[in-house]
Protein backbone atom coordinates (compact mmCIF):
# COMPACT_ATOMS: atom_id res chain seq x y z
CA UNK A 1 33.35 19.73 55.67
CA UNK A 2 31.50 17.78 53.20
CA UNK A 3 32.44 18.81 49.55
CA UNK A 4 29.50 18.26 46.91
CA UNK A 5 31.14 16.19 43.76
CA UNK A 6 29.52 15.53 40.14
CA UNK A 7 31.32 13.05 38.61
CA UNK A 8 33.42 13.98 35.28
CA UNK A 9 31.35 13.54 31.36
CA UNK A 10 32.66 10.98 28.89
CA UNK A 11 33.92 11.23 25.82
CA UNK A 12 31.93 12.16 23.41
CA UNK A 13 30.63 9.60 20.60
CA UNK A 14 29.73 10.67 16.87
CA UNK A 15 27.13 8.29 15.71
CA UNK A 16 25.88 7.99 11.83
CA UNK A 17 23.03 6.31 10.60
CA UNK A 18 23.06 5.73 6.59
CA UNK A 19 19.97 5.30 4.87
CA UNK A 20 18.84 1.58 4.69
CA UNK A 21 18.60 1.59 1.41
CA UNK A 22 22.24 2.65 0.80
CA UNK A 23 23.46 -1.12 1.43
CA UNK A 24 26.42 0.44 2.50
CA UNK A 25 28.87 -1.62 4.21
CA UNK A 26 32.46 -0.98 5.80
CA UNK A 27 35.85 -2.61 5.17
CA UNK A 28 39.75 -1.98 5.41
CA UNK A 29 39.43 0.42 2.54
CA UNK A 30 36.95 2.04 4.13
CA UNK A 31 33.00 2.49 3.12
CA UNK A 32 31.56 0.19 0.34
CA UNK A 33 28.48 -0.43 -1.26
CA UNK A 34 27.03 -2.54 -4.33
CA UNK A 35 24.57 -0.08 -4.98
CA UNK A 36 25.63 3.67 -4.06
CA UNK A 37 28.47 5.99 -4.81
CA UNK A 38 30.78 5.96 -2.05
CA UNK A 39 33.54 7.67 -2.95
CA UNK A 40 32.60 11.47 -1.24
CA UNK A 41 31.98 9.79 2.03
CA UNK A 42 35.07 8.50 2.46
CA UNK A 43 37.10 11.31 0.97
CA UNK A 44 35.38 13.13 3.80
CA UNK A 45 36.08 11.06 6.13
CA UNK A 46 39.93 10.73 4.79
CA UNK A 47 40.04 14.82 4.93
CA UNK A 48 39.64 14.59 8.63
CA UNK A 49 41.43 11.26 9.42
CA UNK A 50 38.85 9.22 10.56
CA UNK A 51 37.49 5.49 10.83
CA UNK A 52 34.40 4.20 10.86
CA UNK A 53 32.97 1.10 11.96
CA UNK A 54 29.57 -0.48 12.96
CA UNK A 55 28.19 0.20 16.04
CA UNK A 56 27.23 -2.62 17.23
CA UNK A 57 30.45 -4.49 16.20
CA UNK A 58 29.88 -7.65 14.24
CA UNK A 59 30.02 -7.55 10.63
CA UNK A 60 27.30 -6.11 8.53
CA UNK A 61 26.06 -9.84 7.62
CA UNK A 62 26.55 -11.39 10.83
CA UNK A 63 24.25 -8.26 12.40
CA UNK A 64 21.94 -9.26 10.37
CA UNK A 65 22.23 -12.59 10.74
CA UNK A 66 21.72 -12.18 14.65
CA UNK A 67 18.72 -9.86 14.29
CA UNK A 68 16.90 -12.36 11.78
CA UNK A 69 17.01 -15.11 15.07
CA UNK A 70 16.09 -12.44 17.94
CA UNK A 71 13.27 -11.48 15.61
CA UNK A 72 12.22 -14.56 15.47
CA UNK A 73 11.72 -15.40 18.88
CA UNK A 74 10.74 -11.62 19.82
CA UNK A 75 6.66 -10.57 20.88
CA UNK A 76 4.52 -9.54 17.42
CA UNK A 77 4.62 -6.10 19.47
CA UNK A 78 8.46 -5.92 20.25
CA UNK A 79 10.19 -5.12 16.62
CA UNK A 80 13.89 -5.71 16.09
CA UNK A 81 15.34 -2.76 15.72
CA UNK A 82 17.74 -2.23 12.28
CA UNK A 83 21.09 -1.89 13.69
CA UNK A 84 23.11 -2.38 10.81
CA UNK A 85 22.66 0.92 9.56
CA UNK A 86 24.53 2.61 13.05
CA UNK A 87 28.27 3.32 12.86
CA UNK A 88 30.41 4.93 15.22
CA UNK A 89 33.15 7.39 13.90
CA UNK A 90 36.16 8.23 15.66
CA UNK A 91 38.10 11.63 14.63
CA UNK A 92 40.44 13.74 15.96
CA UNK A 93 39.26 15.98 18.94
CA UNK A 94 37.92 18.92 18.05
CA UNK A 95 36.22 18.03 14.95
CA UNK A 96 33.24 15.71 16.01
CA UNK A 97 30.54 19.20 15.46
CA UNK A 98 31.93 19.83 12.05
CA UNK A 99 32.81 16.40 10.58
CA UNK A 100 28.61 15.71 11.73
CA UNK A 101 27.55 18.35 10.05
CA UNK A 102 29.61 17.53 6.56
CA UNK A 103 28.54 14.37 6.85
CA UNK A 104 24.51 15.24 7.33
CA UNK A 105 24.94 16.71 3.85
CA UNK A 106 25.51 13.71 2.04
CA UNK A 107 22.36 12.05 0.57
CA UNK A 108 23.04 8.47 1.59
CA UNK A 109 23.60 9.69 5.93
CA UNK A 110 19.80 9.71 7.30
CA UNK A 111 21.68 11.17 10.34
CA UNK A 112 24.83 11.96 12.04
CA UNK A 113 25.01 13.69 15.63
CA UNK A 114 27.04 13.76 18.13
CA UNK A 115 26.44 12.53 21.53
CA UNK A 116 27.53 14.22 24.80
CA UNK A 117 29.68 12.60 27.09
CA UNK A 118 27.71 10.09 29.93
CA UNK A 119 28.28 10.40 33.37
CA UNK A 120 27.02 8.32 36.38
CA UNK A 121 23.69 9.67 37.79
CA UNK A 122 25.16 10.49 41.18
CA UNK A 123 25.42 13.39 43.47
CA UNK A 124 27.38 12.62 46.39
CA UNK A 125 29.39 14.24 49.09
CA UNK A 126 33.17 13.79 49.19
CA UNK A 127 33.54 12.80 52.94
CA UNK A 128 36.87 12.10 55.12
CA UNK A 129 36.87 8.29 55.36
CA UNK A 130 36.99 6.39 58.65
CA UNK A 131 39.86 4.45 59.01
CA UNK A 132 38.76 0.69 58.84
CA UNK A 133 38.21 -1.69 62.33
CA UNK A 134 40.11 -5.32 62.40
CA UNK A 135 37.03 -6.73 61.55
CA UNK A 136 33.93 -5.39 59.29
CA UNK A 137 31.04 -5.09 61.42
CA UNK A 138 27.41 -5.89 60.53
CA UNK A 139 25.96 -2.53 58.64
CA UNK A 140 22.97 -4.44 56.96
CA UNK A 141 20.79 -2.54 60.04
CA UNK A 142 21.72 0.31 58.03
CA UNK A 143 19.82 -0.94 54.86
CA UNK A 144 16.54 0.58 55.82
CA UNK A 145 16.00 -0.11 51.80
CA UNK A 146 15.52 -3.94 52.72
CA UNK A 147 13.18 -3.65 55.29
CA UNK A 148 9.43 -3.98 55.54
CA UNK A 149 7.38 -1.25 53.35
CA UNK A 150 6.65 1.26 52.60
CA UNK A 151 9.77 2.33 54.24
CA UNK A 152 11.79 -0.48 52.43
CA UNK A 153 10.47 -2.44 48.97
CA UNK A 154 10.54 -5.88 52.05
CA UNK A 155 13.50 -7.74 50.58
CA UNK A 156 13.93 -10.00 53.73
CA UNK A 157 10.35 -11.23 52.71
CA UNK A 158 11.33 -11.69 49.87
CA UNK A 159 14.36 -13.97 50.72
CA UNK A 160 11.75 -16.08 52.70
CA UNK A 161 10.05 -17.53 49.52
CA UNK A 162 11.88 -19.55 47.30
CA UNK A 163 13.79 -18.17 44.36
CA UNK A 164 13.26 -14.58 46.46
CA UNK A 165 16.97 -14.12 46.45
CA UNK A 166 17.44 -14.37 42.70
CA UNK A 167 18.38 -17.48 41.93
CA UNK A 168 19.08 -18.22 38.41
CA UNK A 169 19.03 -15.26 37.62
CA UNK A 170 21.82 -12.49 35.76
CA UNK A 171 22.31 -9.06 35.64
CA UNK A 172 24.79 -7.00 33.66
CA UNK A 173 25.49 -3.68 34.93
CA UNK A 174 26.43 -1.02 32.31
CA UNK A 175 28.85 1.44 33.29
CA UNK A 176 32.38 2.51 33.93
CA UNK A 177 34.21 0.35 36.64
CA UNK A 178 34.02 -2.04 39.45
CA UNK A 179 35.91 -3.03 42.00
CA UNK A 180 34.36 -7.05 42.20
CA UNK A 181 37.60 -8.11 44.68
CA UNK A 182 35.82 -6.13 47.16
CA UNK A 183 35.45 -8.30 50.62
CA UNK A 184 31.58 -8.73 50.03
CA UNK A 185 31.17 -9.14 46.52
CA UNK A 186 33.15 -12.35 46.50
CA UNK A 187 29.96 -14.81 45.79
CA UNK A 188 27.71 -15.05 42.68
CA UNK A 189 29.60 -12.18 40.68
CA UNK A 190 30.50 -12.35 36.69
CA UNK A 191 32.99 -10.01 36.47
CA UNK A 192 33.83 -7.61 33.88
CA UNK A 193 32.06 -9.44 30.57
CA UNK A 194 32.38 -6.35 27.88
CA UNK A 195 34.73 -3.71 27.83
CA UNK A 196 37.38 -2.34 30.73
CA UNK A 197 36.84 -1.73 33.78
CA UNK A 198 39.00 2.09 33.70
CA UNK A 199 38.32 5.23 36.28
CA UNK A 200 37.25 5.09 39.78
CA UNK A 201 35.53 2.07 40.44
CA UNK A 202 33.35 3.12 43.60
CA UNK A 203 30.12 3.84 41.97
CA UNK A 204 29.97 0.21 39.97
CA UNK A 205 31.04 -1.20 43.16
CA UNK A 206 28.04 0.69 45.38
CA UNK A 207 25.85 -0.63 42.11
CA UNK A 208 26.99 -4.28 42.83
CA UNK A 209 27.06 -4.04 46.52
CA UNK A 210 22.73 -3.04 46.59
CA UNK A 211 22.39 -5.89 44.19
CA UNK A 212 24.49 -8.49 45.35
CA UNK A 213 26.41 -7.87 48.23
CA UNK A 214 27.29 -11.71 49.78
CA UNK A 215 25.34 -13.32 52.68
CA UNK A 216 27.55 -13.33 55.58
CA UNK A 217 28.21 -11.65 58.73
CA UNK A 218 29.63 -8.46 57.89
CA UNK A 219 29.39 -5.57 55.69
CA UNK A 220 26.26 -5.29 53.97
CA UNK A 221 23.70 -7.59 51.85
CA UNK A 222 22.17 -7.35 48.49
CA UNK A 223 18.80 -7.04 47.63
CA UNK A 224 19.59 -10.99 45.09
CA UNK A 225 22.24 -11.88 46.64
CA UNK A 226 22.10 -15.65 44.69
CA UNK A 227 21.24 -13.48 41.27
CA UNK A 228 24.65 -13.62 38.80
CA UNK A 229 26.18 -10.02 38.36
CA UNK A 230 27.68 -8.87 35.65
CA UNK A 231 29.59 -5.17 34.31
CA UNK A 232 29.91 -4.02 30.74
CA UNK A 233 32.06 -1.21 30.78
CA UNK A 234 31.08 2.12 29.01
CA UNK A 235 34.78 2.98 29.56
CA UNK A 236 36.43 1.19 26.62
CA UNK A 237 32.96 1.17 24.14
CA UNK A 238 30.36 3.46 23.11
CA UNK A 239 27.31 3.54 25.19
CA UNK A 240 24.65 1.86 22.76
CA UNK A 241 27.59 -0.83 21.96
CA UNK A 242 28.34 -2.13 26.01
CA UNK A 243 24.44 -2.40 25.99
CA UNK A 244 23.78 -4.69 22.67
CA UNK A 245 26.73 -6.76 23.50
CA UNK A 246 25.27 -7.21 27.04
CA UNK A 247 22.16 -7.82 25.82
CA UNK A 248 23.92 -10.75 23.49
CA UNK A 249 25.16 -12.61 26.73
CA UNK A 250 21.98 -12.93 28.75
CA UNK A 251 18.76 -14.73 28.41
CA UNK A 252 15.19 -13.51 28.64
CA UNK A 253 14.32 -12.88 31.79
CA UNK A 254 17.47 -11.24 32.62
CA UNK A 255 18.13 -7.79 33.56
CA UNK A 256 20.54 -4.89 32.28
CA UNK A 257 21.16 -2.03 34.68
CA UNK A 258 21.94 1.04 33.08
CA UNK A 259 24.00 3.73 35.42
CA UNK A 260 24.52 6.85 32.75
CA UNK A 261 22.80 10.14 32.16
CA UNK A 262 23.62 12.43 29.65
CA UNK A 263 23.46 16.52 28.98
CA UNK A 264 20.06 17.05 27.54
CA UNK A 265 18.66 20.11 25.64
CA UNK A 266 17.96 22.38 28.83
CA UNK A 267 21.52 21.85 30.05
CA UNK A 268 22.82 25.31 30.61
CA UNK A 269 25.90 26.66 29.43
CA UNK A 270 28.47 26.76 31.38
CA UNK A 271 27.30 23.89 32.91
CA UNK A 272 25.24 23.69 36.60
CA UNK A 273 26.12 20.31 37.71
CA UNK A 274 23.76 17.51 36.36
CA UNK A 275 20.84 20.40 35.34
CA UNK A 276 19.58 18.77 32.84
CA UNK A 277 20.89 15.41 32.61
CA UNK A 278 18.29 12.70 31.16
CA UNK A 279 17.66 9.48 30.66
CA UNK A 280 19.85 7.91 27.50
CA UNK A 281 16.84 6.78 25.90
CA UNK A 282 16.23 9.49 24.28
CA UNK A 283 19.39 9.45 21.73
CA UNK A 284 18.16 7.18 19.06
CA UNK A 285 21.34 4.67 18.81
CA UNK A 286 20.79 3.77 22.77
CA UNK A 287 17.12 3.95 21.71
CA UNK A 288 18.08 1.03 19.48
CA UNK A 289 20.10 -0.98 21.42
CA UNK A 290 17.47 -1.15 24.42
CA UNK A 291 14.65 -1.95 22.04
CA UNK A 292 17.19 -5.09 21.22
CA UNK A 293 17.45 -6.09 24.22
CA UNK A 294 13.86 -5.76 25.39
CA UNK A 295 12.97 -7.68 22.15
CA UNK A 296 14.92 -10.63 23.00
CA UNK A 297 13.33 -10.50 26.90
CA UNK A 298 15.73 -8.40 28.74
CA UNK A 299 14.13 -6.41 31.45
CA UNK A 300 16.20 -2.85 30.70
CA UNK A 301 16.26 -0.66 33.75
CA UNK A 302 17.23 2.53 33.06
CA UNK A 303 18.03 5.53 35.14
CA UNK A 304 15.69 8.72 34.99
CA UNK A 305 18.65 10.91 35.26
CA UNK A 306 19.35 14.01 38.23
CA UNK A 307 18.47 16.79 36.08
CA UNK A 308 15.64 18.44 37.91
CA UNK A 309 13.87 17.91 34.37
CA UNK A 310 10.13 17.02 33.34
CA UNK A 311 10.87 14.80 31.14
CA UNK A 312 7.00 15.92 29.70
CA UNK A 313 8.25 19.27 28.88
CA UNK A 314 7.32 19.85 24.93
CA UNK A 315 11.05 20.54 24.71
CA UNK A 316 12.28 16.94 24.02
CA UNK A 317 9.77 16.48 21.21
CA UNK A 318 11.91 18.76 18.81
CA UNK A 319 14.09 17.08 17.21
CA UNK A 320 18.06 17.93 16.97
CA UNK A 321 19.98 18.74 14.65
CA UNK A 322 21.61 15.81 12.99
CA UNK A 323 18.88 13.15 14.35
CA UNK A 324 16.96 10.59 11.67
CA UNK A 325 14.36 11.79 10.10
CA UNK A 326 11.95 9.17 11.67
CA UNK A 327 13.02 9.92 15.21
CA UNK A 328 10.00 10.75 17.83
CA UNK A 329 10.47 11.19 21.26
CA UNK A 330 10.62 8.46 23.46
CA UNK A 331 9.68 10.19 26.57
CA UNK A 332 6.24 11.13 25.15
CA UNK A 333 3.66 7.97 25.19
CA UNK A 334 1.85 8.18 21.89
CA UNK A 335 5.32 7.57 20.58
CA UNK A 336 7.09 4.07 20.77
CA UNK A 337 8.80 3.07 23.90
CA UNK A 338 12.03 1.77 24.41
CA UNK A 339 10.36 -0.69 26.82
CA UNK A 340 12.75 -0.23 29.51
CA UNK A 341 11.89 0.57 33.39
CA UNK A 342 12.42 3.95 33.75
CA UNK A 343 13.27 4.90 37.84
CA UNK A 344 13.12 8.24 39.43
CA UNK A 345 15.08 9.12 42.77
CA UNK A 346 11.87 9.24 46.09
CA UNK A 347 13.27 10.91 49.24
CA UNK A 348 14.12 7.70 52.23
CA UNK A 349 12.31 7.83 55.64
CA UNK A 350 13.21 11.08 57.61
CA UNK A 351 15.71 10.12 60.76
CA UNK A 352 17.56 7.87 58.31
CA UNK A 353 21.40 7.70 58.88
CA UNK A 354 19.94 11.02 61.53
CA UNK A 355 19.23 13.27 58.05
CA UNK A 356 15.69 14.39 56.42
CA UNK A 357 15.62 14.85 52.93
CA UNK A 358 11.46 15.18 52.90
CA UNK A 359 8.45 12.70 53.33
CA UNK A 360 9.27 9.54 52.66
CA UNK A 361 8.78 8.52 48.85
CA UNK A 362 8.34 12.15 47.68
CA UNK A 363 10.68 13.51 44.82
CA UNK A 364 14.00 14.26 45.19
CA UNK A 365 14.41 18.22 44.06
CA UNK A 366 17.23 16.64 41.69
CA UNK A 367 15.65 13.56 40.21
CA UNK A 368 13.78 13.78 36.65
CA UNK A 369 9.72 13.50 36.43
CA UNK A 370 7.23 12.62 34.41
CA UNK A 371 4.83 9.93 32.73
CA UNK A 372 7.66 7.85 31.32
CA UNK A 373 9.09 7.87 35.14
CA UNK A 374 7.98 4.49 36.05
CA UNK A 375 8.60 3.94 39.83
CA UNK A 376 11.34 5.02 42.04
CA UNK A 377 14.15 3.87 44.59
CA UNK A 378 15.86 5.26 47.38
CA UNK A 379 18.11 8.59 45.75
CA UNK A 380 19.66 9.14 49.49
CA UNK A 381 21.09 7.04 52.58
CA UNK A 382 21.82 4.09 50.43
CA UNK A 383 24.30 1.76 52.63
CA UNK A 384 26.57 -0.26 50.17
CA UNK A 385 29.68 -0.95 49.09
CA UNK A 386 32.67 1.47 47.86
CA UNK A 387 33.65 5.03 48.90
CA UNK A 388 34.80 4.66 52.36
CA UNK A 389 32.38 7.21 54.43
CA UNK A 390 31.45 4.36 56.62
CA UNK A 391 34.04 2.69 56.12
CA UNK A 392 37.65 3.42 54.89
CA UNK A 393 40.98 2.83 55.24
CA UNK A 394 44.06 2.15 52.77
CA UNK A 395 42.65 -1.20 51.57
CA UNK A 396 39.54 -0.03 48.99
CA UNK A 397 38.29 -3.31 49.30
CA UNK A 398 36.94 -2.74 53.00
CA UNK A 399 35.03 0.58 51.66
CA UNK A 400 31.38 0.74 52.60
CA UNK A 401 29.56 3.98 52.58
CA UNK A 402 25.92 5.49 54.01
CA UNK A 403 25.48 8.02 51.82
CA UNK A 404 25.25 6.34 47.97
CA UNK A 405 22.77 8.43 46.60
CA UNK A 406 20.64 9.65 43.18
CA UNK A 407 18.87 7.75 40.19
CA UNK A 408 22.25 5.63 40.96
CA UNK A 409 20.94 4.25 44.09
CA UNK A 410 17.67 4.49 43.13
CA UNK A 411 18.24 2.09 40.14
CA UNK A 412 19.56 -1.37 41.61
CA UNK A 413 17.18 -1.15 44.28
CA UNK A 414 14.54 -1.33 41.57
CA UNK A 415 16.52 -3.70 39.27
CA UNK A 416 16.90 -5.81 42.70
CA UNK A 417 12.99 -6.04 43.36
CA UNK A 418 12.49 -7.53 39.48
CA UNK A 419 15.29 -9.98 40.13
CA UNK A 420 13.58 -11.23 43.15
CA UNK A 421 9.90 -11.57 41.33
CA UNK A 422 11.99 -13.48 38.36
CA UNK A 423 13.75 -15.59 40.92
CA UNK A 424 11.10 -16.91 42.42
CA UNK A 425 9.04 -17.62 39.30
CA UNK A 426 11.70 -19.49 37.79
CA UNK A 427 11.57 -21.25 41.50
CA UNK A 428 8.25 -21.68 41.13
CA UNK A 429 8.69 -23.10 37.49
CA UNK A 430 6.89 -20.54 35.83
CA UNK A 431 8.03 -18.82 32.46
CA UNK A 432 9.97 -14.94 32.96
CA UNK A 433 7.90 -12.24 32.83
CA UNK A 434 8.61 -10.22 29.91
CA UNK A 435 9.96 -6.62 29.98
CA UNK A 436 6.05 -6.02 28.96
CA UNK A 437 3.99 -7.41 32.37
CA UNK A 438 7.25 -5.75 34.46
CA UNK A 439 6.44 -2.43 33.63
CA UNK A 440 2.60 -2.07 34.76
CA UNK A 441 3.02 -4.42 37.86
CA UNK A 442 5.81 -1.36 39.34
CA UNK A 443 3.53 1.33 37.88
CA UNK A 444 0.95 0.91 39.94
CA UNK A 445 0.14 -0.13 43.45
CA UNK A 446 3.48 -0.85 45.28
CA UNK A 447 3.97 2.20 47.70
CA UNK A 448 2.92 5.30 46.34
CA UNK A 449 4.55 8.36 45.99
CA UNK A 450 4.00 11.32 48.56
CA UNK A 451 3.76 15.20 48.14
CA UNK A 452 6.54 17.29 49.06
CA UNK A 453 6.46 21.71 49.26
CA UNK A 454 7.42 22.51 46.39
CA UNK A 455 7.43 18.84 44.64
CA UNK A 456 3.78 17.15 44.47
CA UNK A 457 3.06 13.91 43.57
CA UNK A 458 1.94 14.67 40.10
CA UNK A 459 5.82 15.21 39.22
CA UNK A 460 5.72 11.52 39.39
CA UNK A 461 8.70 9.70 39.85
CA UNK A 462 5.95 6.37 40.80
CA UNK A 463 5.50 3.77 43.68
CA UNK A 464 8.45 2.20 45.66
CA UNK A 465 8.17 -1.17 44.91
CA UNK A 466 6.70 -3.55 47.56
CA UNK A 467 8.01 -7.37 47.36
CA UNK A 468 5.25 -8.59 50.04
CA UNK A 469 2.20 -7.72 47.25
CA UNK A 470 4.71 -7.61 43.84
CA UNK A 471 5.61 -11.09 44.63
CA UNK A 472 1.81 -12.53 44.85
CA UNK A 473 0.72 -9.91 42.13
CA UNK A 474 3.72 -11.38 39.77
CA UNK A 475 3.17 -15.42 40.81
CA UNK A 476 -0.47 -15.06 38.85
CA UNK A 477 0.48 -13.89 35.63
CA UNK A 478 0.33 -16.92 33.00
């Protein structure tokens, strides 16, 4: 029998933002600054044996430094963020709640909060694996995701025009772990380039497999499989951190994948699975970090989250505890966007893999909704790499599975599609779109979303991309 798994939270990550004009600045003896008293700060930080250090790891001048030259570069409408003012503190367990709240007290900390642990947005069911053949067959009749729409977002047209499969172009991956010795992610793959890969590496390696999987006559095939993937590992560094330092080692017109949800404010206590999970976006130091990397060109692509949540309920407009004072909700659109792709989980074709989840493209009754929901991917039947349903066996590197599912799956299929339309302008010799023309070319048109009981299409989760018109549509942008 088929057991239903959530997989295990993070740690959890106290984040404090000082006030930018405290010029305050850390070293081996702790906080300094050349303009503000110090001294409380760090005895409370002493009293509960802590460090602190930046959050986005470089020294406070070299931040800067870095921020002056992406500024410089970025869109008159894509501001640097100031990320000198983050730090992350690390204290003994137990005390993250209290040590916040001390530290919100003091007049130089515009906030300190603490963030829930982040979990991979995937719901899956813990199967009995099939012991594995000789030789790996040919599952890629399995990808329904690749075929022609709207069923599929029509990858193998894409791979007929040149530059469709990616070429020249990189994404990172932000998560946990990743298993890239796998039999058919041997071609094309970074590696690990931030951070550890630590924990169970199936979901990075279902991630890489949509993406990338190699061309050749087994297993499965990725949506770019000449793209360049990448992992930065969320298992070793704080969330907002893996995503900055990814952002540092790509180029615009590059992508970041981001495979994390977090608790939200209508997660229930004791917890209910992922009710309530959401889209990291909405904690301001991840906030941050993807408005970096969207101002230096990076298409972010961010999952909505499987919390059954509107992500238009007035709820997320309060703001917590312990935020800055000039936070504003980034799920509501009169208030600044992050700029990333947001992607909500649409129901596959009924028959697929023999299972209906609903009409094809509706809402998943798991995925998030709402306006900042930009388009959607497959969120069940996704044939890929890693967990062994379809494919098992002692050796984890002949894994392949049917049943890779959520804003998870839903994600790299979408992230896939943009690689393509990149790949073949860069083919085509024709400047990256920037993260700015992405977004309203997979709002709109594509494959739109269909009514489910119980789940109309004005809980919008978006279109399914469509390579055969996004392609065209893309080639006559300037």
């Amino acid at each position: 029998m088929a057991e239903l798994v959530t997989p295990p939270l993070g740690e959890p990550e106290l984040i404090v933002v000082f006030k930018a004009d405290s010029n305050i600045h850390s070293s081996s003896r702790g906080l300094e600054s050349p303009a503000s008293d110090v001294s409380t700060l760090n005895g409370i930080l002493d009293q509960y044996g802590c460090s602190i250090k930046p959050l986005f790891g470089l020294s406070e001048d070299r931040l800067r430094r870095q921020q002056t030259e992406v500024a410089a570069s970025a869109p008159d409408d894509e501001p640097v963020p100031d990320l000198n003012t983050f730090y992350q503190v690390t204290a003994p367990s137990g005390t993250l709640e209290l040590l916040a709240e001390r530290l919100n007290s003091e007049d130089l900390v515009d906030a300190a909060y603490v963030k829930p642990g982040g979990a991979p947005p995937h719901t899956f069911d813990q199967l009995t694996p099939e012991d594995a053949p000789a030789m790996t067959p040919d599952f890629s009749a399995n990808q329904g995701y690749l075929g022609v729409a709207p069923a599929g977002i029509d990858a193998r047209f894409a791979w007929t025009r040149p530059g469709g499969g990616g070429k020249g172009v990189r994404v990172i991956d932000c998560e946990w772990a990743w298993r890239f010795t796998h039999e058919d992610l041997l071609v094309n793959q970074g590696g690990v380039v931030a951070g550890s890969s630590v924990g169970d590496s199936n979901h990075g390696t279902a991630v890489v497999g949509v993406l990338s999987g190699d061309r050749n006559t087994y297993g499965i095939l990725g949506i770019v499989p000449d793209a360049t993937i990448g992992a930065s590992s969320f298992a070793t560094q704080a969330t907002a951190t893996a995503i900055k330092v990814a952002a540092d080692k790509l180029w615009p017109g590059d992508l970041i994948l981001l495979e994390i949800h977090r608790p939200g404010p209508r997660t229930p206590n004791p917890p209910q699975g992922q009710l309530g999970y959401i889209a990291i976006e909405w904690w301001p130091d991840d906030f941050a970090a993807i408005r970096y990397a969207v101002a230096k060109g990076i298409t972010v692509v961010e999952a909505a989250g499987n919390g059954s949540q509107n992500l238009d309920d007035p709820i997320y407009n309060i703001r917590p505890v312990g935020f800055p004072s000039t936070w504003q909700n980034p799920f509501n659109a009169a208030n600044p966007s992050s700029g990333a792709v947001v992607v909500g989980a649409g129901a596959p074709p009924p028959g697929t893999h023999g299972r209906d989840w609903g009409p094809d493209r509706s809402r998943l009754g798991f995925s998030n909704w709402g306006n900042r929901v930009d388009c959607q991917g497959w969120g069940r039947e996704v044939t890929s790499t890693g967990y062994g349903d379809l494919q098992g066996g002692a050796d984890p590197d002949l894994h392949y599975t049917n049943i890779f599912s959520g804003t998870s799956s839903a994600s790299p299929i979408v992230t896939g599609a943009i690689a393509s339309v990149q790949g073949c302008r860069r083919e085509a010799g024709k400047r990256h779109l920037n993260p700015a023309q992405i977004r309203p070319l997979l709002r709109t048109g594509n494959s739109p979303q269909q009514d489910a009981p119980g789940r109309p299409a004005t809980q919008r989760i978006g279109p399914r991309p469509n390579l055969r018109t996004l392609i065209p549509a893309a080639m006559l942008l300037p």
